[in-house]
Protein backbone atom coordinates (compact mmCIF):
# COMPACT_ATOMS: atom_id res chain seq x y z
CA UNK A 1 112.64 74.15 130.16
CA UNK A 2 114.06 74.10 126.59
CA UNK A 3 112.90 77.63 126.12
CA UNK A 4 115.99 78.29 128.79
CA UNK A 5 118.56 77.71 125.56
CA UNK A 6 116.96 80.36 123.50
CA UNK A 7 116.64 77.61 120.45
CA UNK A 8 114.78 79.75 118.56
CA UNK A 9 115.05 82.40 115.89
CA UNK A 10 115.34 86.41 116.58
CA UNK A 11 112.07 87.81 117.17
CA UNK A 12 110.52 84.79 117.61
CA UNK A 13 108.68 83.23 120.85
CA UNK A 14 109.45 79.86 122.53
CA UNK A 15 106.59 77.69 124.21
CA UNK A 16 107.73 74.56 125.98
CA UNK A 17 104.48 73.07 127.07
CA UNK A 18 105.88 70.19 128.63
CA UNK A 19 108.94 71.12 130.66
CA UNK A 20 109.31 67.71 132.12
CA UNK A 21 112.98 66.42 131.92
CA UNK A 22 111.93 63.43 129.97
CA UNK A 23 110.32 65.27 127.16
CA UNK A 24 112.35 67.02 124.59
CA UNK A 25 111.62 68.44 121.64
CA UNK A 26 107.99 69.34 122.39
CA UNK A 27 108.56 73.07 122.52
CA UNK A 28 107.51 75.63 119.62
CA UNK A 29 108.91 78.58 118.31
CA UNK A 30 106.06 80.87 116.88
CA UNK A 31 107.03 83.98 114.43
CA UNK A 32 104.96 87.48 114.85
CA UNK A 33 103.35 86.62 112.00
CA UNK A 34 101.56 83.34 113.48
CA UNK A 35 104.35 80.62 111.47
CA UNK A 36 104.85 77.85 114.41
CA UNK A 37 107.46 75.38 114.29
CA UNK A 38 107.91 72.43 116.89
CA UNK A 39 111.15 71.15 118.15
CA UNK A 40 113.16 73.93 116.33
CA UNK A 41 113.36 77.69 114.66
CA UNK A 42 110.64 78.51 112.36
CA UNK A 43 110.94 80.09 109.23
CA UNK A 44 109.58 83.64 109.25
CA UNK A 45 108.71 84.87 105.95
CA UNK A 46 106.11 87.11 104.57
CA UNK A 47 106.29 86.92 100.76
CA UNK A 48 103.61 89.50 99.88
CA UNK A 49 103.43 88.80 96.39
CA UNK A 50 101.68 85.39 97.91
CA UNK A 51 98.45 87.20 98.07
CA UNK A 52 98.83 88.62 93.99
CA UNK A 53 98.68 92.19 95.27
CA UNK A 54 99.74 93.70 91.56
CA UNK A 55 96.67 94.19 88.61
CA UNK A 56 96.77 92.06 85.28
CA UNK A 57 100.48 92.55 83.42
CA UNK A 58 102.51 93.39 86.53
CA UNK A 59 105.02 91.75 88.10
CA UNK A 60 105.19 91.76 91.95
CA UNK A 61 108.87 91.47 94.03
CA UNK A 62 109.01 91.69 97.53
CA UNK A 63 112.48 92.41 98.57
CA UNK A 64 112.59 91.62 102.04
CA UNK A 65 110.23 89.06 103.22
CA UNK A 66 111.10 88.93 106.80
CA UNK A 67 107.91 88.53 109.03
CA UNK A 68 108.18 91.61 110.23
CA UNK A 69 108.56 93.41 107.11
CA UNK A 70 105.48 95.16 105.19
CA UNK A 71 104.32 96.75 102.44
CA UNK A 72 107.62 96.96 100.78
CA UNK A 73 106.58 94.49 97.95
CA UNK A 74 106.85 96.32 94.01
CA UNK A 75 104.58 96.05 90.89
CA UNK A 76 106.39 96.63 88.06
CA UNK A 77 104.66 96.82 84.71
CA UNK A 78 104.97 94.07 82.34
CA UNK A 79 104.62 96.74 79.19
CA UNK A 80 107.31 99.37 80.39
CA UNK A 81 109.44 97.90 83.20
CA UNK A 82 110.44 101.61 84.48
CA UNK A 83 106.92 101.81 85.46
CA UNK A 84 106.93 100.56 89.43
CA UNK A 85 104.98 101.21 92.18
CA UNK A 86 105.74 100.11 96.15
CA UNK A 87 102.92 98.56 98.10
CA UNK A 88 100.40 98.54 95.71
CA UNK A 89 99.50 98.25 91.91
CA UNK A 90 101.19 100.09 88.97
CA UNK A 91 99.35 102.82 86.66
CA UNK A 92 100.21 100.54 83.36
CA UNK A 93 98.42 102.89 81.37
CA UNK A 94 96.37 106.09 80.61
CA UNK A 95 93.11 105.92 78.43
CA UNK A 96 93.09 109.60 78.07
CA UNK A 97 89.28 109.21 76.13
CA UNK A 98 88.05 107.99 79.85
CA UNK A 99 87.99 112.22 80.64
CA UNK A 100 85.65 112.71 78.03
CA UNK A 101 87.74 115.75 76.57
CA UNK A 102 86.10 115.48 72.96
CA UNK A 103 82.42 117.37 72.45
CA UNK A 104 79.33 115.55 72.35
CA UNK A 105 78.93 113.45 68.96
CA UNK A 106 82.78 112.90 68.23
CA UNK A 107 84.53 109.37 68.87
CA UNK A 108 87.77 109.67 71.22
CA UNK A 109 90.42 107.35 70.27
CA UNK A 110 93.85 107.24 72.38
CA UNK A 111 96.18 105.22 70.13
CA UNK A 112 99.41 105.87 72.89
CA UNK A 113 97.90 104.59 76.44
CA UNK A 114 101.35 104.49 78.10
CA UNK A 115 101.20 106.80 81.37
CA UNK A 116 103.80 109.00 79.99
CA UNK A 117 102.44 110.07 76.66
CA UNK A 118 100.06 112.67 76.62
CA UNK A 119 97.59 114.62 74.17
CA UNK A 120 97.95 112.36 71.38
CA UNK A 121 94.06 111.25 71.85
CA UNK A 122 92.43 112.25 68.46
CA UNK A 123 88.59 113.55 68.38
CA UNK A 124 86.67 112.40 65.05
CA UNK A 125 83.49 113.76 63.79
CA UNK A 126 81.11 111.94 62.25
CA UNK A 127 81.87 113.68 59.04
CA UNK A 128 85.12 113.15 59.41
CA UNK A 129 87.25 116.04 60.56
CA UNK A 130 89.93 114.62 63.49
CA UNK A 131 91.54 116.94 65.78
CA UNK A 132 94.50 115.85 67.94
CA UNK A 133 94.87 117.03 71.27
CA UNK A 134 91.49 118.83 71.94
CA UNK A 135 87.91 118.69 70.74
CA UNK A 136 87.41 119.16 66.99
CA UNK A 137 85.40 121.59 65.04
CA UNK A 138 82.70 119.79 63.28
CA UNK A 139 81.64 121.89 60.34
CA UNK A 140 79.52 120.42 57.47
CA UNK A 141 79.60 123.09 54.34
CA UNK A 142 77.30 121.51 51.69
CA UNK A 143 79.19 124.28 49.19
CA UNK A 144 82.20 122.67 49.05
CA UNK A 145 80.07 119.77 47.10
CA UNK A 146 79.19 122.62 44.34
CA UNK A 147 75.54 121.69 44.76
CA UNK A 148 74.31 125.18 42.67
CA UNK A 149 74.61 124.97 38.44
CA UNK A 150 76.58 127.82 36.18
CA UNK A 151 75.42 131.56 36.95
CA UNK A 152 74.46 130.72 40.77
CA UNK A 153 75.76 130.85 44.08
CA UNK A 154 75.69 128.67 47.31
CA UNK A 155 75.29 129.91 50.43
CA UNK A 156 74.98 127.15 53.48
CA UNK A 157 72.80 128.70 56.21
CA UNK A 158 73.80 126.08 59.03
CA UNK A 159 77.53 124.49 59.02
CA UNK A 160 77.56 123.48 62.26
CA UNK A 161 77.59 119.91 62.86
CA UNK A 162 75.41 119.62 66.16
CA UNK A 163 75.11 116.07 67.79
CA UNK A 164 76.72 114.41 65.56
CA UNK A 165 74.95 115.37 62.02
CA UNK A 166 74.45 118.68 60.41
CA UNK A 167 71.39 120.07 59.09
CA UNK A 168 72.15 121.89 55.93
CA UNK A 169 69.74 124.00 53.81
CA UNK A 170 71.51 125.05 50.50
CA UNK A 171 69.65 128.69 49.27
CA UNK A 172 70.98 128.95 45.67
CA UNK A 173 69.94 131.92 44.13
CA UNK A 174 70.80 133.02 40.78
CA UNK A 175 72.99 136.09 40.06
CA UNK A 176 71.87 139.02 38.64
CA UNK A 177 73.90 140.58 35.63
């Protein structure tokens, strides 16, 4: 039995189907994770990183690829290499905008994804006003446009911007002397 000479690797098992003196060679060494090699060791690997484990602009290493090590493989972000994560994908980046956080009728724009940065998202009404940071007040006051001639005054009745668009009623009056 060739098995007798222990001619294979650590951890590995040894099959010697034939144990006939004549026939040498014939046995198989077979790693725990299913790699068989005839007539000598096998080569027990597990590269992890085979199976592209890390999302779109990662990196994957896997520093130890015996057999019987697992889930030790690390995605490293192609954008900010400090960024890592072990056995799995990295959080690259951040799209603060995907919580909602501005009010109903305002673009969100995060210009600063990175995972790190934080509360630089601006809110943007549709007349204008941005906000950084938080939800922005969305005020419309026709006044400001000086819509009333000499001897009146303006007086805007609705300046709040609701869905999106403001609806505005100018009530000029004229003063009395």
């Amino acid at each position: 039995n060739e098995c007798d000479a222990n001619p294979c690797g650590t951890g590995q098992t040894c099959n010697d189907p034939n144990q006939s003196p004549s026939s040498t060679g014939d046995y198989t060494c077979t790693c725990s994770n299913g790699v068989v090699a005839t007539g000598g060791a096998a080569t027990c690997t597990n590269d992890e990183c085979t199976s592209s484990p890390c999302g779109t602009g990662q990196t994957c290493n896997d520093p130890n690829t015996a057999a019987n090590s697992l889930h030790d493989f690390i995605c490293t972000c192609t954008s900010d290499t400090t960024i890592k994560k072990t056995d799995g994908p990295a959080t690259c980046s951040k799209n603060e905008c995907d919580s909602n956080p501005c009010a109903t009728g305002q673009t969100c724009n995060d210009p600063n994804q990175s995972p790190s940065s934080t509360g630089d998202y601006t809110c943007t009404c549709s007349n204008g006003v941005v906000a950084t940071g938080g939800s922005a007040t969305c005020t419309n006051d026709e006044c400001t446009l000086n819509p009333c001639g000499t001897g009146q005054t303006c007086k805007d009745a609705n300046t709040v911007a609701t869905g999106g668009s403001a609806t505005c009623t100018n009530d000029c009056s004229e003063q009395l002397e």
